[in-house]
Protein backbone atom coordinates (compact mmCIF):
# COMPACT_ATOMS: atom_id res chain seq x y z
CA UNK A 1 137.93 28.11 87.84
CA UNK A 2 140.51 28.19 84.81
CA UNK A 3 139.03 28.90 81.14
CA UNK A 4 140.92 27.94 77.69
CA UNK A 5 141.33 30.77 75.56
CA UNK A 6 143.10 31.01 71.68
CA UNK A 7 144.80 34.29 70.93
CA UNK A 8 147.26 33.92 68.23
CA UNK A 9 145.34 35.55 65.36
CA UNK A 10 145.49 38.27 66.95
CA UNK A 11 149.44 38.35 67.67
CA UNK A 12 149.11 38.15 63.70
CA UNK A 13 147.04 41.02 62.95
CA UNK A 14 149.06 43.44 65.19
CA UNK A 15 152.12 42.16 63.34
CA UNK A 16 150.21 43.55 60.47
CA UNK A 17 149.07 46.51 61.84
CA UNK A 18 152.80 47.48 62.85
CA UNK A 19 154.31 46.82 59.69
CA UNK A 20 151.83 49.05 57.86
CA UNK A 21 152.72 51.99 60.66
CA UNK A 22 156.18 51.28 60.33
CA UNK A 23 156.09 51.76 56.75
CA UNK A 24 153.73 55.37 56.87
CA UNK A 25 157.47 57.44 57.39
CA UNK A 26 158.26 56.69 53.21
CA UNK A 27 155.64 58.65 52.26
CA UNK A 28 157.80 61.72 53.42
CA UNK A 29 160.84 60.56 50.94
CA UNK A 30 158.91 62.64 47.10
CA UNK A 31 158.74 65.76 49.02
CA UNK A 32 162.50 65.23 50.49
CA UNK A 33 164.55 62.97 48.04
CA UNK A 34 167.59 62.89 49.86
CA UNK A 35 165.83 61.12 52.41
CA UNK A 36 165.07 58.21 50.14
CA UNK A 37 168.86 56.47 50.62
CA UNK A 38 167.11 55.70 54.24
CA UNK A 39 163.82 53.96 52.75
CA UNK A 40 165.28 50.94 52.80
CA UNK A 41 165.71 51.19 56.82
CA UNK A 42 161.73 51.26 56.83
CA UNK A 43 160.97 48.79 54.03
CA UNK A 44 162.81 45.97 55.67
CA UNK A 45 161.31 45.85 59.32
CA UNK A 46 157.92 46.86 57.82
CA UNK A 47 157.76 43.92 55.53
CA UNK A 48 159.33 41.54 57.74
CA UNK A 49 156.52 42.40 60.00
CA UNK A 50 153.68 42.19 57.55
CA UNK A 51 155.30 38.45 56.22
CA UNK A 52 155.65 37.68 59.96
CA UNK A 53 152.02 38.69 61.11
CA UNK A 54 150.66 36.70 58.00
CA UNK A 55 152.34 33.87 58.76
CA UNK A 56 150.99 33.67 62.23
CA UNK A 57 147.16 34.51 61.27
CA UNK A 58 147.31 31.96 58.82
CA UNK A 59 148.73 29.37 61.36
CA UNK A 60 146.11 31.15 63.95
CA UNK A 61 143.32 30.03 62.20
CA UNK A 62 144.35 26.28 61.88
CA UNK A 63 145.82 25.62 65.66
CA UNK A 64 145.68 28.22 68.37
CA UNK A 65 147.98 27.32 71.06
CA UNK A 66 145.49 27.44 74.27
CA UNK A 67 146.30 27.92 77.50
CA UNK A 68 144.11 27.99 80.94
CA UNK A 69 143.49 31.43 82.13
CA UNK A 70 141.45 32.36 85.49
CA UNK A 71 140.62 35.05 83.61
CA UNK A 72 140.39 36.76 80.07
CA UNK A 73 142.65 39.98 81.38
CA UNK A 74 145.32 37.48 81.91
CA UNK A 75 145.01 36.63 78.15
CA UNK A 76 144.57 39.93 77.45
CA UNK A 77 147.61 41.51 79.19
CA UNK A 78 149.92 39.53 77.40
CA UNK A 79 148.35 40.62 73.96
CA UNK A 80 149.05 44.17 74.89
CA UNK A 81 152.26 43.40 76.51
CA UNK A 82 153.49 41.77 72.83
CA UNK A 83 151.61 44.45 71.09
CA UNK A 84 153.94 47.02 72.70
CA UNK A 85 156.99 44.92 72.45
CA UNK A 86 156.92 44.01 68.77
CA UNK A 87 156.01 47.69 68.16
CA UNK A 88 158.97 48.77 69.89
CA UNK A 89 161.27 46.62 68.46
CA UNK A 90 159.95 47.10 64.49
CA UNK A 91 160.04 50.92 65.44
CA UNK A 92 163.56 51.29 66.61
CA UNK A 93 165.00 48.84 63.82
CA UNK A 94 164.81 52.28 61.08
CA UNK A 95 167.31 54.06 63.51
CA UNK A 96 169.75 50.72 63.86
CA UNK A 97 169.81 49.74 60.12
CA UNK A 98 170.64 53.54 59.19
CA UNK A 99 173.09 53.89 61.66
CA UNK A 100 171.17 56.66 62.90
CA UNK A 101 171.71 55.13 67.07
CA UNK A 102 172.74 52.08 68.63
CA UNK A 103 170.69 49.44 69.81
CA UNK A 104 169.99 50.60 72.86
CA UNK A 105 169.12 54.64 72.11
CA UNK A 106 166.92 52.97 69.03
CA UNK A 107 164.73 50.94 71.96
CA UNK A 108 164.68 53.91 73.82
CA UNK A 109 163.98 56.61 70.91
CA UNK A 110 161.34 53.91 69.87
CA UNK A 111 159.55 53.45 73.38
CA UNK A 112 159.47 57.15 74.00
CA UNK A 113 157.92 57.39 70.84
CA UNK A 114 155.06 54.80 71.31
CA UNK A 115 154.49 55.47 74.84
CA UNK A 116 153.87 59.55 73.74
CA UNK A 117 156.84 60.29 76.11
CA UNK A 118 159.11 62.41 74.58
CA UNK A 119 162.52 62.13 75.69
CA UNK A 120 165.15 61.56 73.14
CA UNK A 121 168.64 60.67 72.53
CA UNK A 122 168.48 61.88 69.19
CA UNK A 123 169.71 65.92 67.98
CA UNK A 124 166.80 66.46 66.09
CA UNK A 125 169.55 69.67 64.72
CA UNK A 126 170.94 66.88 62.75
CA UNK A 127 168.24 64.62 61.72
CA UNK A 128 167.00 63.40 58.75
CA UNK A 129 163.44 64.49 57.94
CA UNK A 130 162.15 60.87 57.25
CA UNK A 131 162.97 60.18 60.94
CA UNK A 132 161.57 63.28 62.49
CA UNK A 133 158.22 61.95 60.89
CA UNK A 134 158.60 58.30 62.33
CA UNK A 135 159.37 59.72 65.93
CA UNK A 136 156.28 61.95 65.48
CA UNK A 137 153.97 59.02 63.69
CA UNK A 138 155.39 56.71 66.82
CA UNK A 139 153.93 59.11 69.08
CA UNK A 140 150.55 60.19 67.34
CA UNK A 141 149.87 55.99 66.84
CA UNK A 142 150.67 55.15 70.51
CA UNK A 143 148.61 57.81 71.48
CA UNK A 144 145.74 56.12 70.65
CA UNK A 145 146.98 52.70 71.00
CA UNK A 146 147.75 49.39 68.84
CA UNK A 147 144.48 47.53 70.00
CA UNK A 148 142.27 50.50 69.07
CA UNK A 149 143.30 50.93 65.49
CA UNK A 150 143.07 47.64 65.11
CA UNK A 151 139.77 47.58 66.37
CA UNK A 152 138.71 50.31 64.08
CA UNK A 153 139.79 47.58 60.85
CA UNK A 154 138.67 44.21 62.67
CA UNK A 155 136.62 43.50 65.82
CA UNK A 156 136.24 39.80 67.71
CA UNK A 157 135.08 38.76 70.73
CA UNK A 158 137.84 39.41 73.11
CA UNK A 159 137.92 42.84 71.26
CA UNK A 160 136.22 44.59 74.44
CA UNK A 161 138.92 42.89 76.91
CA UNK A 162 142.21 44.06 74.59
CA UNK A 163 140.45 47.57 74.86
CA UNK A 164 139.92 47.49 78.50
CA UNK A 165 143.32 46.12 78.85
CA UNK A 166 145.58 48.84 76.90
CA UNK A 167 143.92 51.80 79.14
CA UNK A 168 141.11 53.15 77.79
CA UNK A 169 137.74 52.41 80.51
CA UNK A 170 134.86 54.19 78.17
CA UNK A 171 132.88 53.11 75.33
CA UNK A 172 131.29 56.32 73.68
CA UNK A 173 129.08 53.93 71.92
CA UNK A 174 127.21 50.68 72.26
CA UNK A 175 129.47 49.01 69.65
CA UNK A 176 133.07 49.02 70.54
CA UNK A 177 133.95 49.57 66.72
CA UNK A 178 132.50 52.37 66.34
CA UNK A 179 133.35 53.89 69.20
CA UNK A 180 136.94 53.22 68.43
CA UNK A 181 136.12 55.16 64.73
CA UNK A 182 134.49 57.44 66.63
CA UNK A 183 137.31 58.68 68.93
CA UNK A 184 139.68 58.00 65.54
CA UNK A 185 137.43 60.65 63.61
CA UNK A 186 138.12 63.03 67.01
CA UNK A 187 141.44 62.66 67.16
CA UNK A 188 141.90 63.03 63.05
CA UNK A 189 139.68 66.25 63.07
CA UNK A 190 141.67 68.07 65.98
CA UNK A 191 144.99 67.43 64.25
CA UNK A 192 144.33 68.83 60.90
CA UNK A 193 142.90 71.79 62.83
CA UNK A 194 146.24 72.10 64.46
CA UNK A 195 148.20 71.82 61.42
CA UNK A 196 145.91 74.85 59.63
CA UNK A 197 146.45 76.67 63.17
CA UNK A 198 150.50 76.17 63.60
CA UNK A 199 150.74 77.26 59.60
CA UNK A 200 148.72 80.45 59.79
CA UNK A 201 150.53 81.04 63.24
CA UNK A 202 154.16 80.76 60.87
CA UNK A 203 155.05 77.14 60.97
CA UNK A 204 156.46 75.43 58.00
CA UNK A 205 153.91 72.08 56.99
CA UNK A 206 156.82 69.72 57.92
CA UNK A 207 157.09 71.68 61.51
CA UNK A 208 153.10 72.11 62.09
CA UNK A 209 152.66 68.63 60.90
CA UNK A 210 155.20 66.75 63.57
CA UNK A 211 154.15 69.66 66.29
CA UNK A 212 150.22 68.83 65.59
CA UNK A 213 150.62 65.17 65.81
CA UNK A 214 152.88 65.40 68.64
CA UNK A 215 151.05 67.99 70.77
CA UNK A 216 147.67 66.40 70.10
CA UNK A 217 149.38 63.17 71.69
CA UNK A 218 150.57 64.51 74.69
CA UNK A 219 154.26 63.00 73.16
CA UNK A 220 156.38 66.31 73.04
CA UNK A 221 159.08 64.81 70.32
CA UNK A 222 160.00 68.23 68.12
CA UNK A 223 161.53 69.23 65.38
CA UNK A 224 163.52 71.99 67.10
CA UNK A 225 166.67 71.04 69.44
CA UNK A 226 165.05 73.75 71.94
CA UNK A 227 161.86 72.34 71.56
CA UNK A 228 158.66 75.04 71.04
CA UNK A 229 160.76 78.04 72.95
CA UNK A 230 162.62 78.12 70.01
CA UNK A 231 159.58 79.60 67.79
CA UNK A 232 159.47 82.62 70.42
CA UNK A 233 156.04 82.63 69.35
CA UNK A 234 153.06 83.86 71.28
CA UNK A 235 150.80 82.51 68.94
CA UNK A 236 151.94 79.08 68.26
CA UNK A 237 152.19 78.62 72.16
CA UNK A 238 148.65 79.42 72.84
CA UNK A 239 147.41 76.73 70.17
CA UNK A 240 150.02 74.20 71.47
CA UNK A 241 148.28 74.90 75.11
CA UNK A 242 145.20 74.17 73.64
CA UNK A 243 146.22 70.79 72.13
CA UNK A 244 147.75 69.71 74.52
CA UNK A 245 144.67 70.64 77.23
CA UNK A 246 142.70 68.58 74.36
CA UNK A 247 144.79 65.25 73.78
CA UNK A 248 144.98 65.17 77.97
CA UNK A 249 141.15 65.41 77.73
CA UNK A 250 139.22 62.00 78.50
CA UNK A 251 137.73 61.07 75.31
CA UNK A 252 134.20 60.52 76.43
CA UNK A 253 134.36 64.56 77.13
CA UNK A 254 135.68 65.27 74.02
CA UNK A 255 132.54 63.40 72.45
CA UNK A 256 130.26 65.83 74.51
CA UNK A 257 132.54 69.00 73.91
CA UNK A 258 131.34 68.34 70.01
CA UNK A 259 128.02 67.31 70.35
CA UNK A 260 128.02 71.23 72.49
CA UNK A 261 126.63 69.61 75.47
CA UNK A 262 128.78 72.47 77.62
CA UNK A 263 126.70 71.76 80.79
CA UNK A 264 127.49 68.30 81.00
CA UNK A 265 131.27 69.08 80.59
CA UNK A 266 131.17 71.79 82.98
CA UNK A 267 130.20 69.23 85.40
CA UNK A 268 132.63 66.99 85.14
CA UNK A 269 134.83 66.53 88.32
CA UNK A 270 138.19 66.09 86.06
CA UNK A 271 137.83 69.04 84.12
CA UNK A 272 136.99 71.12 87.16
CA UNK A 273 139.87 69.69 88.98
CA UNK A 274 141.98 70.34 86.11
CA UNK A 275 141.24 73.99 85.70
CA UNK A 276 141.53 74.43 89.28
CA UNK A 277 145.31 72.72 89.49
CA UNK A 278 145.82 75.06 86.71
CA UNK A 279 145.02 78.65 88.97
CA UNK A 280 146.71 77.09 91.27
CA UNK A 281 149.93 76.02 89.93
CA UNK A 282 150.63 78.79 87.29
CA UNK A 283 150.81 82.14 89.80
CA UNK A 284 153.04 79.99 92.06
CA UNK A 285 155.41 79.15 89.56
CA UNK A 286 155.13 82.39 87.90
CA UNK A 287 156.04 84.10 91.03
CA UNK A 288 159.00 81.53 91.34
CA UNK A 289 160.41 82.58 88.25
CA UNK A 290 159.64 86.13 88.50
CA UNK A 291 161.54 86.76 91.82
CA UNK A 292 164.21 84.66 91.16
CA UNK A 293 164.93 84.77 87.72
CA UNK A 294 164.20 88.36 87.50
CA UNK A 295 161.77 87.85 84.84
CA UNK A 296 158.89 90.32 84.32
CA UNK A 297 155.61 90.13 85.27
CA UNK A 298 154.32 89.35 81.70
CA UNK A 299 156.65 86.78 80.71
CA UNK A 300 157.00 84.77 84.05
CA UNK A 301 153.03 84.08 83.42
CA UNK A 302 153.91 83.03 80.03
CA UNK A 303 156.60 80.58 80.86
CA UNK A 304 154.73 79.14 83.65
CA UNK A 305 151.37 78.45 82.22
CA UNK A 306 153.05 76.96 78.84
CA UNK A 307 155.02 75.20 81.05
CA UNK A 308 152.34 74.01 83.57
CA UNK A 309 150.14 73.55 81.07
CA UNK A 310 152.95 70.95 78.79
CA UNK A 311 153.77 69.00 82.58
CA UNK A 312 150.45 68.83 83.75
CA UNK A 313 149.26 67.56 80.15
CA UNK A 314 152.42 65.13 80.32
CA UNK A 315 152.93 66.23 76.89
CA UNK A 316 156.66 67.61 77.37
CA UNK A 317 157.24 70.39 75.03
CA UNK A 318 159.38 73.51 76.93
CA UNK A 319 159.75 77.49 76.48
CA UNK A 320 163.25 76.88 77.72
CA UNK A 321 165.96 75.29 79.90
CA UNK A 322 165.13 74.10 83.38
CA UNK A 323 168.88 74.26 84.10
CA UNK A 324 168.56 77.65 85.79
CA UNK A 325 164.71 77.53 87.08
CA UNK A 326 164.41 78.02 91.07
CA UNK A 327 163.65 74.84 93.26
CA UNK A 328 159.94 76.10 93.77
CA UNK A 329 159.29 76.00 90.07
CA UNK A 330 160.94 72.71 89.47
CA UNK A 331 158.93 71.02 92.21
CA UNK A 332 155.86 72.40 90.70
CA UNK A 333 156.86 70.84 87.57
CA UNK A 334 157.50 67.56 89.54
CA UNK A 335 154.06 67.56 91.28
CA UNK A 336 152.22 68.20 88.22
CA UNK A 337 154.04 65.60 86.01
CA UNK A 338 153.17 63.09 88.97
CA UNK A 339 149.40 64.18 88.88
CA UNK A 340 149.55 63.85 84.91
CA UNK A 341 146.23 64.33 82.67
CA UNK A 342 142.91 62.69 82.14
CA UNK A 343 142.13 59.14 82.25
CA UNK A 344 141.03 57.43 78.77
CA UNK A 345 143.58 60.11 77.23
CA UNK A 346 146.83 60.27 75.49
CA UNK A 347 148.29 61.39 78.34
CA UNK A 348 149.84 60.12 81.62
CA UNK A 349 150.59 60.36 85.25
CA UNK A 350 148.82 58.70 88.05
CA UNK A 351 145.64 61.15 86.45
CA UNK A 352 143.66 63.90 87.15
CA UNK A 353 140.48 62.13 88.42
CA UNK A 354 142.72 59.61 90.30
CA UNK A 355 144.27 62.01 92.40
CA UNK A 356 141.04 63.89 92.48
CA UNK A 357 139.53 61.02 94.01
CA UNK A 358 142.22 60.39 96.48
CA UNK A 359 141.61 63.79 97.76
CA UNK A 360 137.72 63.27 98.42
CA UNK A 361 138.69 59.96 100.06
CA UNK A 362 140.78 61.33 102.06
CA UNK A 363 138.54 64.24 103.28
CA UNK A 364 136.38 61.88 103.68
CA UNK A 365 138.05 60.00 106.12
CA UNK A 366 138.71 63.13 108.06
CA UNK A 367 134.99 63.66 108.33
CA UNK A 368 133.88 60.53 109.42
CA UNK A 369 136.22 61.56 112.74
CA UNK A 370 134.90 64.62 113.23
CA UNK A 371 130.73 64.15 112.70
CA UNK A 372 128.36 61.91 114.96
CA UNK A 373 128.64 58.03 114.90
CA UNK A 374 125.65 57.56 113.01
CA UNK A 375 125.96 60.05 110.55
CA UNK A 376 126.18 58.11 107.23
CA UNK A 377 127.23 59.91 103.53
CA UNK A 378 127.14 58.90 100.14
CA UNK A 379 129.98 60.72 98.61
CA UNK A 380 129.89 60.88 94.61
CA UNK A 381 131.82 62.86 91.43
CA UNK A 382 131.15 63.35 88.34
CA UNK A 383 132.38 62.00 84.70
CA UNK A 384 131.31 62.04 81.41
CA UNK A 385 128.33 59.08 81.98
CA UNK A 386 127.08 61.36 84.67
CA UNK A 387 126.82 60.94 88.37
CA UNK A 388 129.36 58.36 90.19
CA UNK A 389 129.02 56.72 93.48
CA UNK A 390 132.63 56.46 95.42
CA UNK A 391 131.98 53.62 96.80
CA UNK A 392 134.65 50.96 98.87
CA UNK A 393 135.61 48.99 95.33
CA UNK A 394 136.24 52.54 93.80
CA UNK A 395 138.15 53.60 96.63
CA UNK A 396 140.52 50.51 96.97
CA UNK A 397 141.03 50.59 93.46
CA UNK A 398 142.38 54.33 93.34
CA UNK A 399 144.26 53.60 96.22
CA UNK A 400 146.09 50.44 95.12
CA UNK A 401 146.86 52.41 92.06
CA UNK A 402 148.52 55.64 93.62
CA UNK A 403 150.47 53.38 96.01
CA UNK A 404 151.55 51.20 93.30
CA UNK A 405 152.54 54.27 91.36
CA UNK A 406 154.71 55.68 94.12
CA UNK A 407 156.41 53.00 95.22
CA UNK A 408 157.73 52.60 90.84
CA UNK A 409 158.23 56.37 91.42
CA UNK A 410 160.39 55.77 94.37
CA UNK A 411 162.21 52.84 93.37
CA UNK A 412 163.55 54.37 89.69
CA UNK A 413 164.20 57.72 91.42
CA UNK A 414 166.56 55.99 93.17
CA UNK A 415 168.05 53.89 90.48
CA UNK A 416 168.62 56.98 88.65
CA UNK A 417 170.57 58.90 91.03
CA UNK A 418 172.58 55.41 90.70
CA UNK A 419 172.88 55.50 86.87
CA UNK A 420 173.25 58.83 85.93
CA UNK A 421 175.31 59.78 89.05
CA UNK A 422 173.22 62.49 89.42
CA UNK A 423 171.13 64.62 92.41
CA UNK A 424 168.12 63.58 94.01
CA UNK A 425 166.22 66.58 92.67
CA UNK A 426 167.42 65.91 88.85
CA UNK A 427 166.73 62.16 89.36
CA UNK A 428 162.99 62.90 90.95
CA UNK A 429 162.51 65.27 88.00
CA UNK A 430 163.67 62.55 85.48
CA UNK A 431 161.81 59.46 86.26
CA UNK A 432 158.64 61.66 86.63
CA UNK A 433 159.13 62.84 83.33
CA UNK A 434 159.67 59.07 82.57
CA UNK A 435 157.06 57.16 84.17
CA UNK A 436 154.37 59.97 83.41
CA UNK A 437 155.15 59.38 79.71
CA UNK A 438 155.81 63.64 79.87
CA UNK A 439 159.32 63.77 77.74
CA UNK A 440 160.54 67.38 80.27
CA UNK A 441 164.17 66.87 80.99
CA UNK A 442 166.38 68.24 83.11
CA UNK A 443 169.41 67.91 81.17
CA UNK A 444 170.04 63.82 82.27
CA UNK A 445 168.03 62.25 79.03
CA UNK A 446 170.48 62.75 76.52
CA UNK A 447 173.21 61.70 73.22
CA UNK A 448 175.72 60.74 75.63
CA UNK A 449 173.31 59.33 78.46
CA UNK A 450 174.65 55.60 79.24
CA UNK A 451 172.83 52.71 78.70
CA UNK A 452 171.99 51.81 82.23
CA UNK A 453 170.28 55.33 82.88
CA UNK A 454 168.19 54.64 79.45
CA UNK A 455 167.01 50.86 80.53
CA UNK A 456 165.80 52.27 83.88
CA UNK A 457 163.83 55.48 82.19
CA UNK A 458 162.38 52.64 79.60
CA UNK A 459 160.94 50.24 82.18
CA UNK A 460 159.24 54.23 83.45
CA UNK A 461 157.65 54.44 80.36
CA UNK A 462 156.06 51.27 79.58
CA UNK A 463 155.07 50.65 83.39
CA UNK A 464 153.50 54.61 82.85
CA UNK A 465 151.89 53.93 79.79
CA UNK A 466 149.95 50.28 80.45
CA UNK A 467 148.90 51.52 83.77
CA UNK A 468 151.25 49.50 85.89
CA UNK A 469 149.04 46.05 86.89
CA UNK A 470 148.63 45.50 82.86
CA UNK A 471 152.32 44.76 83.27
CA UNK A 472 152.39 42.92 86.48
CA UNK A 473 149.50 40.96 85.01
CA UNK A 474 151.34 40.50 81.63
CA UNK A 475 154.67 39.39 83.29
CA UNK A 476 152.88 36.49 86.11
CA UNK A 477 150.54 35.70 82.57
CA UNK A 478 153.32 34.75 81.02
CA UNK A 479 155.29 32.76 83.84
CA UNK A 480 151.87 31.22 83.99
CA UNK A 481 151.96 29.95 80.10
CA UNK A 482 155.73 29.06 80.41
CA UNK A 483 154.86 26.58 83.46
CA UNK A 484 152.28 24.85 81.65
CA UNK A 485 154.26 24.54 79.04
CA UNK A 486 156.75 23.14 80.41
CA UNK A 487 154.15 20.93 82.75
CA UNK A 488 152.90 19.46 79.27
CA UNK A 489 156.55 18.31 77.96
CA UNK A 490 157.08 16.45 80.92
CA UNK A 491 154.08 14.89 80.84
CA UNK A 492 154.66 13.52 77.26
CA UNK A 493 158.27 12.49 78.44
C-alpha cells in the first residue's frame, strides 16, 4: 500500500532555521572587531538561506510536489537527509568565502561540526575568533538536531516522524513540542552551568564558552591546538568529565536526574552499564600507561579516566598525544569509541544500551543451551520509562544495527589505510573516531590530510550520526522519487 505525502514546507522552514544558525557567529564580531572584515562570509550564506527557505514555504503552501511513499519514514528520511545536507553546505560556505579552507576541508570542518565530531583540518593556533564560535555553535546545534529546534518554533503533523527519524526514540512529554522545549531548557541550563564552572576553574569567557558548548555536545572542537591537556588543569578536567558524562546521557534520564528521582536513574540498565565500562576500562588503561610510559601512579589514572571518559562519551577532547600511548591503551580507546554513549544523546557509537543489549542476548543464547528444554525466560532491562521486555523484534533490531555498524566500520577502516597510506591500527583508530562522531585522532585527521582520506572520514560521520538505515532509507527514498519522476515525464511524452 503506497500513501501521498507533501513535504516541501518543511524543506523551507529548515532553510530558515539554518540561515538564522548560520548567522548566530556575528554576534561575536563587538567584542572582537577585527573579526568583523569576515562578517560578510556569514551574512551571505545566511541570507541566501533565509531568501531560499522563504521562497520554498511560500511555493509549499500553494503546490507540494507529492510523491507515493509505503511509508512516512521514507518521507521522513529524506527531510533529515536534506536537513543535514543544506546545513552542511551553508555551514562550510563562511570558511570558503574567507579563504579560511578549500572546498573540501570547509565540507569536512562543517560536517564534523554538525555531526558533534570533532576532527578538524583547521589550526585553531591561527584562527580567527568568529570561526572558533561557528565550529563550536555547529557542534552545540547538531547536538540537538535541526528537526528538534525546529520543532521547538513550529510543530505539524509529520512533526513526530522527522523526530523519530533524526535519532532521538523518547518523548519526555505527551506533546512533542514541549518535550522538544523541554530537553532545549536541559540542555541550555547545563551549559551556562559549565561556562560559570570552566571560568571560576580559570578559563577565559571566549574559552569556557566554546569548551561548554562543545563538551556539553559530545563535539570536542577546541580552542587550544592541544586540545584540553593544554590547560594542565585538574579542575577544568573534572568539570569537562562531567559534561561530557552529561551530554552522553539519554535525555529522558536527564529529565529524572532533575526532577531527583535518583532511584529510578539508579536503575537504569545504561547508566549501570556505563559506570561499569568505566571501572573497567580506566585501571586497564591506566596500568597501560603507567608501565609503559613510565608514568606515575597518580597521573596514569588521570590521563586514562579523562581519556576514557572523552572516548567513551564520543566527545573527543584529549590530555595529550596518542602518538606515543602503548597498543593496550589505544585499543581501549578503540573499543570504547566503538561502544560510544547513550542513545537519545548527543553522542555516538553503536551505544551504550545497544551493546548492553547485545551482551544479554547473547548470554542468553548461551543459556538456553545449557538449562532444560522446557525451561522458558522472560529476559528484560531497564530505561528511563521503566521496565523493558527483550523480546525477538528488540533483539533483531539491535542486532541488524551492530552488524550494520561493523560492516561501515570495516569497510572505511579499510579505505583509510588506502587513503591515508597509513597502518591498520591508525586507520581502525581513525574511522572509529569518525563514524562514532568522537573527533580523537591519531595524528591522520589533519591541515595537510588529502582529500580522498577527508571524503571517506565524512561519509563516517553522517552514516554515525543518522544512525546508519536513516541514510540507507534516505538514499533508496530518493531513487524512489527520481523514478517516478521520471515515470511521469514519459507518460506526458
Amino acid at each position: 500500500m503506497t500513501r501521498k505525502f507533501s513535504n516541501r514546507s518543511n524543506y523551507g522552514k529548515l532553510m530558515l532555521l539554518i540561515g538564522l544558525l548560520v548567522a548566530i557567529p556575528l554576534v561575536i564580531v563587538p567584542f572582537y572587531p577585527q573579526d568583523s572584515v569576515f562578517a560578510v562570509s556569514f551574512i551571505f550564506p545566511s541570507l541566501f538561506s533565509i531568501l531560499a527557505g522563504s521562497i520554498v514555504c511560500l511555493v509549499g503552501k500553494k503546490k507540494d510536489s507529492e510523491f507515493e511513499w509505503r511509508s512516512s519514514m521514507q518521507r521522513s528520511s529524506i527531510t533529515v537527509l536534506f536537513a543535514w545536507g543544506w546545513g552542511v553546505l551553508i555551514g562550510a560556505i563562511p570558511f570558503v568565502i574567507s579563504g579560511q579552507l578549500t572546498f573540501v576541508q570547509a565540507l569536512f570542518e562543517s560536517v564534523s561540526g554538525w555531526t558533534t565530531t570533532g576532527l578538524s583540518v583547521m589550526d585553531v593556533s591561527a584562527t580567527q575568533h568568529i570561526f572558533l564560535f561557528h565550529r563550536s555553535f555547529m557542534q552545540f546545534c547538531g547536538g540537538l538536531g535541526f528537526v528538534m529546534m525546529m520543532i521547538m518554533l513550529v510543530q505539524d503533523k509529520q512533526s513526530m516522524n522527522l523526530y523519530n527519524a533524526e535519532g532521538h526514540p523518547d518523548k519526555l512529554l505527551p506533546n512533542l513540542k514541549k518535550t522538544a522545549r523541554t530537553i532545549c531548557l536541559m540542555y541550555n541550563s547545563f551549559l551556562f552551568a559549565g561556562i560559570v564552572a570552566y571560568v571560576i576553574a580559570g578559563m577565559s569567557l571566549f574559552d569556557a564558552i566554546n569548551h561548554s558548548m562543545c563538551s556539553l555536545s559530545t563535539g570536542g572542537f577546541s580552542t587550544r591546538l592541544n586540545s584540553i591537556g593544554e590547560y594542565n588543569s585538574f579542575s577544568i578536567e573534572i568539570i569537562t568529565i562531567i559534561l561530557m558524562l552529561i551530554g552522553t546521557t539519554n535525555f529522558a534520564i536527564l529529565s529524572l536526574l532533575t526532577r531527583r528521582k535518583w532511584r529510578q536513574v539508579i536503575r537504569v540498565s545504561e547508566v549501570k552499564f556505563m559506570f561499569l565500562l568505566l571501572l573497567a576500562f580506566v585501571p586497564i588503561t591506566a596500568f597501560s600507561l603507567i608501565s609503559d610510559m613510565n608514568m606515575s601512579i597518580g597521573e596514569g589514572l588521570r590521563r586514562a579516566l579523562f581519556d576514557v571518559s572523552s572516548a567513551l562519551s564520543t566527545s573527543g577532547y584529549s590530555s595529550m598525544s596518542y602518538a606515543s600511548w602503548p597498543p593496550l591503551s589505544i585499543g581501549m580507546l578503540i573499543l570504547t569509541m566503538l561502544i560510544g554513549g547513550g542513545i537519545g544523546s548527543t553522542a555516538g557509537g553503536i551505544k551504550l544500551s545497544r551493546v548492553y543489549l547485545m551482551l544479554r542476548i547473547t548470554m542468553q543464547n548461551i543459556r538456553k543451551r545449557l538449562l532444560p528444554p522446557r525451561n522458558v525466560e522472560s529476559p528484560y532491562y531497564f530505561r528511563a520509562q521503566g521496565k523493558t521486555k527483550i523480546d525477538s523484534e528488540l533483539a533483531m533490531d539491535t542486532t541488524g544495527f551492530v552488524s550494520s555498524y561493523l560492516c561501515l566500520y570495516i569497510i572505511g577502516t579499510l579505505l583509510l589505510t588506502v587513503t591515508a597510506d597509513c597502518s591498520l591500527a591508525e586507520a581502525m583508530f581513525e574511522f572509529a573516531s569518525s563514524l562514532g562522531t568522537v573527533g580523537l585522532s591519531i595524528g591522520l585527521t589533519c591541515p595537510s590530510t588529502g582529500a580522498a582520506t577527508l571524503v571517506v572520514e565524512m561519509v563516517g560521520m553522517i552514516f554515525g550520526r543518522l544512525e546508519i538505515f536513516i541514510v540507507f532509507i534516505g538514499a533508496y527514498s530518493i531513487g524512489s522519487a527520481l523514478k517516478q519522476k521520471l515515470e511521469r515525464i514519459r507518460k506526458l511524452d
